[in-house]
Protein backbone atom coordinates (compact mmCIF):
# COMPACT_ATOMS: atom_id res chain seq x y z
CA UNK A 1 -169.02 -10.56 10.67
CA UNK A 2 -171.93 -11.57 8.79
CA UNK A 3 -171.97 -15.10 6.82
CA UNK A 4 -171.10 -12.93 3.98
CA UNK A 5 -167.73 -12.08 5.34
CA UNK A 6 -169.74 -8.42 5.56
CA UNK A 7 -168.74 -6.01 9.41
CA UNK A 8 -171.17 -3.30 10.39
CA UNK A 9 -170.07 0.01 9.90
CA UNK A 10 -169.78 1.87 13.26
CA UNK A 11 -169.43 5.67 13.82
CA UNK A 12 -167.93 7.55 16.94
CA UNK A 13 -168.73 10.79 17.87
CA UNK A 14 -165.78 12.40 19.96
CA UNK A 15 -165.99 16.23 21.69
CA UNK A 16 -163.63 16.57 23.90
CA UNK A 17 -163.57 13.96 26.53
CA UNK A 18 -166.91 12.52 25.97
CA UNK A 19 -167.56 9.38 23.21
CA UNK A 20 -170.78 8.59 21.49
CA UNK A 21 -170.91 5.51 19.00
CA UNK A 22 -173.61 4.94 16.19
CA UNK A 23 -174.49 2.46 13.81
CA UNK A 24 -174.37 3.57 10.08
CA UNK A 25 -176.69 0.72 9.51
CA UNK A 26 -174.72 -0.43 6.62
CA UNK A 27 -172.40 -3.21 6.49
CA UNK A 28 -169.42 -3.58 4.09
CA UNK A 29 -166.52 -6.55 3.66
CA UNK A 30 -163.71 -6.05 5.58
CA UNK A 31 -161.63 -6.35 2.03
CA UNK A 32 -163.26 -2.77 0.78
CA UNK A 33 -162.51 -0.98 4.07
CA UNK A 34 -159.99 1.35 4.86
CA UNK A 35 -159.72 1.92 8.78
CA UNK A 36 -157.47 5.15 8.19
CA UNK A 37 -159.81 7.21 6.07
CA UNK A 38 -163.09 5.63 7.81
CA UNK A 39 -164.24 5.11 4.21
CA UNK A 40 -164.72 1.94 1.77
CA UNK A 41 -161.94 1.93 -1.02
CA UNK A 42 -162.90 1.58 -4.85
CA UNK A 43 -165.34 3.24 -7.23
CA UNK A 44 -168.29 0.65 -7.32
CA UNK A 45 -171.69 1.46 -6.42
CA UNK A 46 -171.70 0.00 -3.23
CA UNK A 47 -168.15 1.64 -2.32
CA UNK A 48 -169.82 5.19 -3.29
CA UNK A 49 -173.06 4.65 -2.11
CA UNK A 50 -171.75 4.13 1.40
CA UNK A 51 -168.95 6.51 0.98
CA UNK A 52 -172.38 9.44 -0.09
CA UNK A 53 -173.91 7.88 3.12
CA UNK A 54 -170.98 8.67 5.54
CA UNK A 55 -170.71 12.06 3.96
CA UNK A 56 -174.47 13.37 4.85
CA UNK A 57 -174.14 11.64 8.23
CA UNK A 58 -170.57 13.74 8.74
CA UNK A 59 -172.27 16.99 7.26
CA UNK A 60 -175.25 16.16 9.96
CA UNK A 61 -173.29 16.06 12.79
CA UNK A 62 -171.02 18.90 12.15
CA UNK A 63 -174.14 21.15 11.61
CA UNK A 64 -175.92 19.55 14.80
CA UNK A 65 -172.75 20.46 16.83
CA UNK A 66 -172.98 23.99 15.54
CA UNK A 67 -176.52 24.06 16.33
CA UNK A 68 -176.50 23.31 20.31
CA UNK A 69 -173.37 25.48 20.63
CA UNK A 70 -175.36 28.39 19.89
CA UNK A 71 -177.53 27.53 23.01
CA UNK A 72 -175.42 25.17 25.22
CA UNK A 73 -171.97 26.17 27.02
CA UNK A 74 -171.16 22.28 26.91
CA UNK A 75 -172.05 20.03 23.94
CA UNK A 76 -171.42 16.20 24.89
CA UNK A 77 -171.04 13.75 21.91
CA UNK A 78 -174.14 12.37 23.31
CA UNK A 79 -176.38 15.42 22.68
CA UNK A 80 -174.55 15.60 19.14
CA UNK A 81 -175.39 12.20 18.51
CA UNK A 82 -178.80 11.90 19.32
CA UNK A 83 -179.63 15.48 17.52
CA UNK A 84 -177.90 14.07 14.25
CA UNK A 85 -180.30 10.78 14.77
CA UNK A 86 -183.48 12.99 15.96
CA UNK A 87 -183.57 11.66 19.42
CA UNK A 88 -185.25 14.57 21.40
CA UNK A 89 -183.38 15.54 24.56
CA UNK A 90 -185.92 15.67 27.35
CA UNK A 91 -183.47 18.60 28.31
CA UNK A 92 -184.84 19.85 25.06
CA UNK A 93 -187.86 21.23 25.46
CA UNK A 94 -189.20 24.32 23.96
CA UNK A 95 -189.17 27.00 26.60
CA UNK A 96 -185.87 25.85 27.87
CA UNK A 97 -184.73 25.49 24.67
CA UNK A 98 -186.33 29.35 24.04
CA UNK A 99 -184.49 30.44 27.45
CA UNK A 100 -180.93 29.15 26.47
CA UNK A 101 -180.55 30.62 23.27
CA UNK A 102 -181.80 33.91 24.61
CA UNK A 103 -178.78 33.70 27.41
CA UNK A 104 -176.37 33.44 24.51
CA UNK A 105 -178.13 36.08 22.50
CA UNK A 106 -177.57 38.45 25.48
CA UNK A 107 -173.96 37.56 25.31
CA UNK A 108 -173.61 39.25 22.05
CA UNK A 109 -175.59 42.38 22.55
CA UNK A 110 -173.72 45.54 21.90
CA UNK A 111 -171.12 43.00 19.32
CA UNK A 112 -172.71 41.54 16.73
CA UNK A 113 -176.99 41.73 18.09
CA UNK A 114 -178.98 44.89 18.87
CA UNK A 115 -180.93 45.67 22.36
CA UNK A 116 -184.08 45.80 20.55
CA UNK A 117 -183.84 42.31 18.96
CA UNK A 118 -182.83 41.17 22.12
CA UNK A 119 -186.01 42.83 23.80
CA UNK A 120 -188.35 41.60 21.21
CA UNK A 121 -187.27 37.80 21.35
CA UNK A 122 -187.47 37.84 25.20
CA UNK A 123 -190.98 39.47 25.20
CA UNK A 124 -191.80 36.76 22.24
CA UNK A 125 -190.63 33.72 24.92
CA UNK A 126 -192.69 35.69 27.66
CA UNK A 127 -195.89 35.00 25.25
CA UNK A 128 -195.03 31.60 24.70
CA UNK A 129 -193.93 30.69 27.94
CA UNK A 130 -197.62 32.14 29.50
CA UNK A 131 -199.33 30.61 26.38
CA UNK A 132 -197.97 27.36 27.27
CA UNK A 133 -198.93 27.33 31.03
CA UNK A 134 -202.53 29.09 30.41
CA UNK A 135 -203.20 26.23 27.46
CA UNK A 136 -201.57 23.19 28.82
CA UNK A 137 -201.05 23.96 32.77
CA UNK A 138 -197.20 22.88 32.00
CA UNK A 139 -194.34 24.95 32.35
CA UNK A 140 -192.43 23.24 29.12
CA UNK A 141 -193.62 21.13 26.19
CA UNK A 142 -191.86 18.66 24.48
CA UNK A 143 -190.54 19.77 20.47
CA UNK A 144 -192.07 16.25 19.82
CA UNK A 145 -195.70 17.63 21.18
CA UNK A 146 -196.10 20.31 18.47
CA UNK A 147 -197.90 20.13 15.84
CA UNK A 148 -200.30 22.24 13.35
CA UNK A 149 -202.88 22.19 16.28
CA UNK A 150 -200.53 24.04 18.43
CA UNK A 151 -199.52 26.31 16.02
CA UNK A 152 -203.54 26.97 14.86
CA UNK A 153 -203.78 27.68 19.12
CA UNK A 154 -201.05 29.69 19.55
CA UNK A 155 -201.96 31.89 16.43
CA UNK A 156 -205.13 32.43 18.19
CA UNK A 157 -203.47 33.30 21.55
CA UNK A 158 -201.59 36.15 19.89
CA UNK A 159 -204.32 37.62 17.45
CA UNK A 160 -207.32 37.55 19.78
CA UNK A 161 -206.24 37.39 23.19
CA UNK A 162 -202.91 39.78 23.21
CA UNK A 163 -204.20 41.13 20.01
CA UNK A 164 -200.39 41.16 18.77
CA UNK A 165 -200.79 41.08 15.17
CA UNK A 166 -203.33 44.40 14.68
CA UNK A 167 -200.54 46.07 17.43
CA UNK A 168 -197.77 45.32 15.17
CA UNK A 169 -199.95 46.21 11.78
CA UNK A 170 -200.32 49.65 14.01
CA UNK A 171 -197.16 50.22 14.78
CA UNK A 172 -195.63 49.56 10.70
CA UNK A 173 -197.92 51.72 9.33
């Protein structure tokens, strides 16, 4: 407790047995809290305010969980918590990302995904995965490494050297 008689506001992120707390980064008196509901009590602005804030960060998390479910057979509250505060995983990066939400697309061929999608965004990770190892001699790159200059290179990978986009112009017409 502050001199103001204000307590931080803490969050916990709980999937099944693992436990992930977070700072809301707000503080609040312990007179306007109510530690069943996890929200402040009252109308004022600071009440609502806080109350809007918890609400986003709620929203956030529930979409982040959704989100690496698609591509992960195990979400930890951990992963949740540092997607919903845009910590990158190094776990994360783009090719393995690529890979594990191609597993989980396989899963569903023949229920709710057709073979050819499924063949097109494998032979789309195939391109980036060789892009990525002929450009920068890595095997992975970080989601915090891109930017427009990879985009610009990876562009030019497609058009001139596989010569994707006239194949594809070919092929629709």
């Amino acid at each position: 407790m502050d001199d103001q008689g204000k307590c931080p506001v803490m969050g916990h992120i709980r999937i099944g047995k693992t436990e992930a707390p977070f700072s809301v980064k707000r503080k609040v008196l312990m007179s306007l809290w109510d530690t069943h509901s996890g929200r402040t009590i009252g109308k004022s602005r600071v009440a609502a305010d806080l109350n809007r804030r918890l609400d986003r960060m709620n929203v956030s998390i529930h979409a982040n969980y959704k989100e690496l479910s698609k591509v992960k057979d195990r979400v930890t509250a951990e992963q949740v918590r540092a997607a919903s505060l845009g910590i990158v995983s190094r776990k994360d990066d783009m090719v393995t990302y690529f890979s594990n939400y191609l597993e989980k697309y396989e899963q569903r061929v023949g229920k709710d995904r057709a073979e050819g999608s499924f063949k097109t965004l494998k032979n789309s990770w195939e391109h980036l995965r060789k892009f990525i190892k002929k450009k920068y001699k890595v095997s992975d790159i970080s989601f915090t490494a891109l930017n427009y200059s990879f985009i610009e290179d990876y562009d030019y990978y497609l058009r001139i050297n596989l010569r994707s986009i006239e194949y594809i112009f070919k092929i629709s017409s």
